[in-house]
N, C-alpha and C. Protein backbone atom coordinates (compact mmCIF):
# COMPACT_ATOMS: atom_id res chain seq x y z
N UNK A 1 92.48 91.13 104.90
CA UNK A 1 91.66 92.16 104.29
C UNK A 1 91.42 93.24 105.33
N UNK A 2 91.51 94.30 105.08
CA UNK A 2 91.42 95.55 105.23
C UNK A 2 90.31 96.38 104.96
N UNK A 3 89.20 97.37 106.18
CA UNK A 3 88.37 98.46 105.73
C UNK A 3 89.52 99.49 106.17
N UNK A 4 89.28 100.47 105.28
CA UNK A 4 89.87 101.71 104.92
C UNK A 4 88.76 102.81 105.02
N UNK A 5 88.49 103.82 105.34
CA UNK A 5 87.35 104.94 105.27
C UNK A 5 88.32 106.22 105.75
N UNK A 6 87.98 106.94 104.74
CA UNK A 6 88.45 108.20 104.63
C UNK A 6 87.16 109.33 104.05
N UNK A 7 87.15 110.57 104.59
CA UNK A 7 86.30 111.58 104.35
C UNK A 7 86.83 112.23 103.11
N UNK A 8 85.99 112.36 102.14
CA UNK A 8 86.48 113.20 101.05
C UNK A 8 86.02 114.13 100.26
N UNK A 9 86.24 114.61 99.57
CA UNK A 9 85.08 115.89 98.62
C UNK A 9 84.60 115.26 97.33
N UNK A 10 84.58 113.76 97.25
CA UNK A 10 83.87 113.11 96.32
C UNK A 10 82.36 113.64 96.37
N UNK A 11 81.88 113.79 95.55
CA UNK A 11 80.63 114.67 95.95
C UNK A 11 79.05 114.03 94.86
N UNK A 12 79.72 113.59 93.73
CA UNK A 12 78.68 113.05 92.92
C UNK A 12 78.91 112.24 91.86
N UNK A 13 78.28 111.96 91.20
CA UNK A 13 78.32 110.93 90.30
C UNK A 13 79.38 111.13 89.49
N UNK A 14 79.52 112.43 88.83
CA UNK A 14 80.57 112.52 87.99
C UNK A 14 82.06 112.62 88.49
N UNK A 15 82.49 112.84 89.84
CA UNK A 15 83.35 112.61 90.35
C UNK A 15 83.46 111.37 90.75
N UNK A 16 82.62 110.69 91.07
CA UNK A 16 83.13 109.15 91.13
C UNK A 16 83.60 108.43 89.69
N UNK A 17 83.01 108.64 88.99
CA UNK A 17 83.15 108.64 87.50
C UNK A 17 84.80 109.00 87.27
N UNK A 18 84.80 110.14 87.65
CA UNK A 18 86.50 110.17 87.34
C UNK A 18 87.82 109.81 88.83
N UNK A 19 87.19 109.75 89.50
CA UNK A 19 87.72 108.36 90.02
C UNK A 19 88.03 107.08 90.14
N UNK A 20 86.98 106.76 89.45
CA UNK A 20 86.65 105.35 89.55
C UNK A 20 87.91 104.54 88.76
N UNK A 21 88.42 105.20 87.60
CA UNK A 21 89.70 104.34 86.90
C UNK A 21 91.18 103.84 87.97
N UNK A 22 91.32 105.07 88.89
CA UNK A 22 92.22 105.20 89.64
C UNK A 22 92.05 104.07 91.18
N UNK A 23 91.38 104.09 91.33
CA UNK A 23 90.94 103.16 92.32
C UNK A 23 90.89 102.08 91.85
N UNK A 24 89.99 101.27 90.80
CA UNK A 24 89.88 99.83 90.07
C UNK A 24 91.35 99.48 89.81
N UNK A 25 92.07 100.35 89.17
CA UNK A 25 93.53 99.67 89.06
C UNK A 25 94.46 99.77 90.27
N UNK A 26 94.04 100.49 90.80
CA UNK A 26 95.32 100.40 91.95
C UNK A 26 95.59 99.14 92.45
N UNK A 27 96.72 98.92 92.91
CA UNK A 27 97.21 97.84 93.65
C UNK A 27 96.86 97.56 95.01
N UNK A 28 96.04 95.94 95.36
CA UNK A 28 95.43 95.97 96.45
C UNK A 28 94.04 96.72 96.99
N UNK A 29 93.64 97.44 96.25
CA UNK A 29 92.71 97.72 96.47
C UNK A 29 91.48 96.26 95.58
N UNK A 30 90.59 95.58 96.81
CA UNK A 30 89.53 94.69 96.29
C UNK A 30 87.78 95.79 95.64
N UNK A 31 87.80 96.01 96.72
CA UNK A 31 86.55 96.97 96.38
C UNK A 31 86.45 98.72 96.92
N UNK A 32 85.70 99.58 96.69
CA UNK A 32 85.52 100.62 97.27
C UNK A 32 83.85 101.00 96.94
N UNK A 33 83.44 102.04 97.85
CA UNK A 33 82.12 102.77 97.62
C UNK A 33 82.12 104.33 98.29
N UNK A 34 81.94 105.37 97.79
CA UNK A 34 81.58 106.44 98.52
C UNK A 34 80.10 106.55 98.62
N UNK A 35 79.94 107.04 100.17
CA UNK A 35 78.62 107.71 100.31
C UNK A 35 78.60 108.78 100.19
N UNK A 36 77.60 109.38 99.06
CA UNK A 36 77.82 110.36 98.75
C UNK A 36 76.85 111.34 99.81
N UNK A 37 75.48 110.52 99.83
CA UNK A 37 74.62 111.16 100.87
C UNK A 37 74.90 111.72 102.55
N UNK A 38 75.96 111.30 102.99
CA UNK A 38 76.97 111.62 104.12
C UNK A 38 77.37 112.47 103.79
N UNK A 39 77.23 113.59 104.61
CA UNK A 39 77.86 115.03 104.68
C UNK A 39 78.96 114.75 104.68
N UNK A 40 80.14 114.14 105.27
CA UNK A 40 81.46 113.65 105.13
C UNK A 40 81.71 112.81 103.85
N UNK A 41 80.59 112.27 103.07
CA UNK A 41 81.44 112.51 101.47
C UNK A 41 82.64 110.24 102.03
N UNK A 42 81.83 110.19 102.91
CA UNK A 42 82.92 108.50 103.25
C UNK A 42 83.32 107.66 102.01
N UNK A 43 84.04 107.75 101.76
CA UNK A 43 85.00 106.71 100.74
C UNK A 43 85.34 105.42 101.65
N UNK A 44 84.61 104.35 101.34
CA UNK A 44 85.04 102.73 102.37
C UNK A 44 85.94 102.02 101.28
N UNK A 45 86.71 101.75 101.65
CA UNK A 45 87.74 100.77 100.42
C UNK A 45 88.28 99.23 101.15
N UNK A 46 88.35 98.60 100.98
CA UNK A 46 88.43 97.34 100.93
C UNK A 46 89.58 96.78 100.56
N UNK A 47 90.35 97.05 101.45
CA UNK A 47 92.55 96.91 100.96
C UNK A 47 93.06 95.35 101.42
N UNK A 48 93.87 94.93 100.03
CA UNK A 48 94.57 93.85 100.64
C UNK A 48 95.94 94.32 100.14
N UNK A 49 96.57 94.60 101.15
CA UNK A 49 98.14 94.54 100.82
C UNK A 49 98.81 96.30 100.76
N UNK A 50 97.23 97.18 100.98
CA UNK A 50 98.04 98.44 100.75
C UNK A 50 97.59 99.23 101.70
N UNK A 51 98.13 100.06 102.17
CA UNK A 51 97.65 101.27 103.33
C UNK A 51 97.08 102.50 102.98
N UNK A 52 96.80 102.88 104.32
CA UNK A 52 95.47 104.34 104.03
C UNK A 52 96.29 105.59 103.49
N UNK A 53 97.91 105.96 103.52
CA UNK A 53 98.70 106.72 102.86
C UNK A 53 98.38 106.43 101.25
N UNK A 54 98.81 105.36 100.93
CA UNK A 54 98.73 105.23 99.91
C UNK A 54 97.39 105.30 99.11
N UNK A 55 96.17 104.91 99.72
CA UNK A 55 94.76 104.91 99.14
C UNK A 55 94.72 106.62 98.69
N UNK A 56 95.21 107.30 99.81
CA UNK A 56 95.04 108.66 99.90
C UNK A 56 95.66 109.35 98.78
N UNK A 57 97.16 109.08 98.71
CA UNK A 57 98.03 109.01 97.13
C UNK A 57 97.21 108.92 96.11
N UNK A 58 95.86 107.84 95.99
CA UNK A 58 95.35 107.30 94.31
C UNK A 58 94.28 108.39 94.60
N UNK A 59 93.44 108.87 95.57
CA UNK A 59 92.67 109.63 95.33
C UNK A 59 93.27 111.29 95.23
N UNK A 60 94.24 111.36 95.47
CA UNK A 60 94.77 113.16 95.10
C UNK A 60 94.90 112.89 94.00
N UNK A 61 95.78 112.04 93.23
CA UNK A 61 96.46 111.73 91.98
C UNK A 61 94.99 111.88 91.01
N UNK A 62 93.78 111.67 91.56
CA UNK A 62 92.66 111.69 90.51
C UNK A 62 91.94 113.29 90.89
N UNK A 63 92.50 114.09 91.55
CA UNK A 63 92.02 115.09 91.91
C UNK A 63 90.86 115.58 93.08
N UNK A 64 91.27 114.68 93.87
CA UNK A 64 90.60 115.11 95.17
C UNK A 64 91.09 114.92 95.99
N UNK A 65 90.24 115.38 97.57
CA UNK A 65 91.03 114.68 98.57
C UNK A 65 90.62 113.83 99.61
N UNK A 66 91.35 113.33 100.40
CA UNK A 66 90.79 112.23 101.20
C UNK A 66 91.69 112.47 102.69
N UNK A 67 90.86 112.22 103.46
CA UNK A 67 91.47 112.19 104.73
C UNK A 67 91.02 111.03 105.44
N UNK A 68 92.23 110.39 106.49
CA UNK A 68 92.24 109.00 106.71
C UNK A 68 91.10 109.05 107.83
N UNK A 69 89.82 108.31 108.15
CA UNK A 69 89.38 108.42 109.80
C UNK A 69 89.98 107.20 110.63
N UNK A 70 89.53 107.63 111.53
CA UNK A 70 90.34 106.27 112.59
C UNK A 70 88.96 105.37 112.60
């Protein structure tokens, strides 16, 4: 198991909302949470089997963006 955290312009409820389909199904992904109250907007995801390219892939594909942190 895998933490993943990437900064993103997830920003509120209703954007998690339309995120949220894209993430639950993805492959390998167990859990995720954004803080939204973080000026950086942190998306933590919880990967078994998939990488931070690809996490990054399911969140453009839902219309935002994400950048990987170290």
């Amino acid at each position: 198991m895998e933490i993943l955290r990437f900064k993103t312009n997830i920003n509120c409820g209703g954007c998690i909302k339309a995120v949220t389909p894209f993430l639950n199904e993805a492959e390998g992904v167990k859990s995720w949470q954004v803080d939204t109250a973080n000026p950086d907007k942190i998306l933590t995801v919880e990967a078994d089997g998939t990488d931070a390219q690809a996490i990054q892939n399911i969140v453009e594909d839902a219309g935002f963006e994400a950048q990987a942190l170290a």
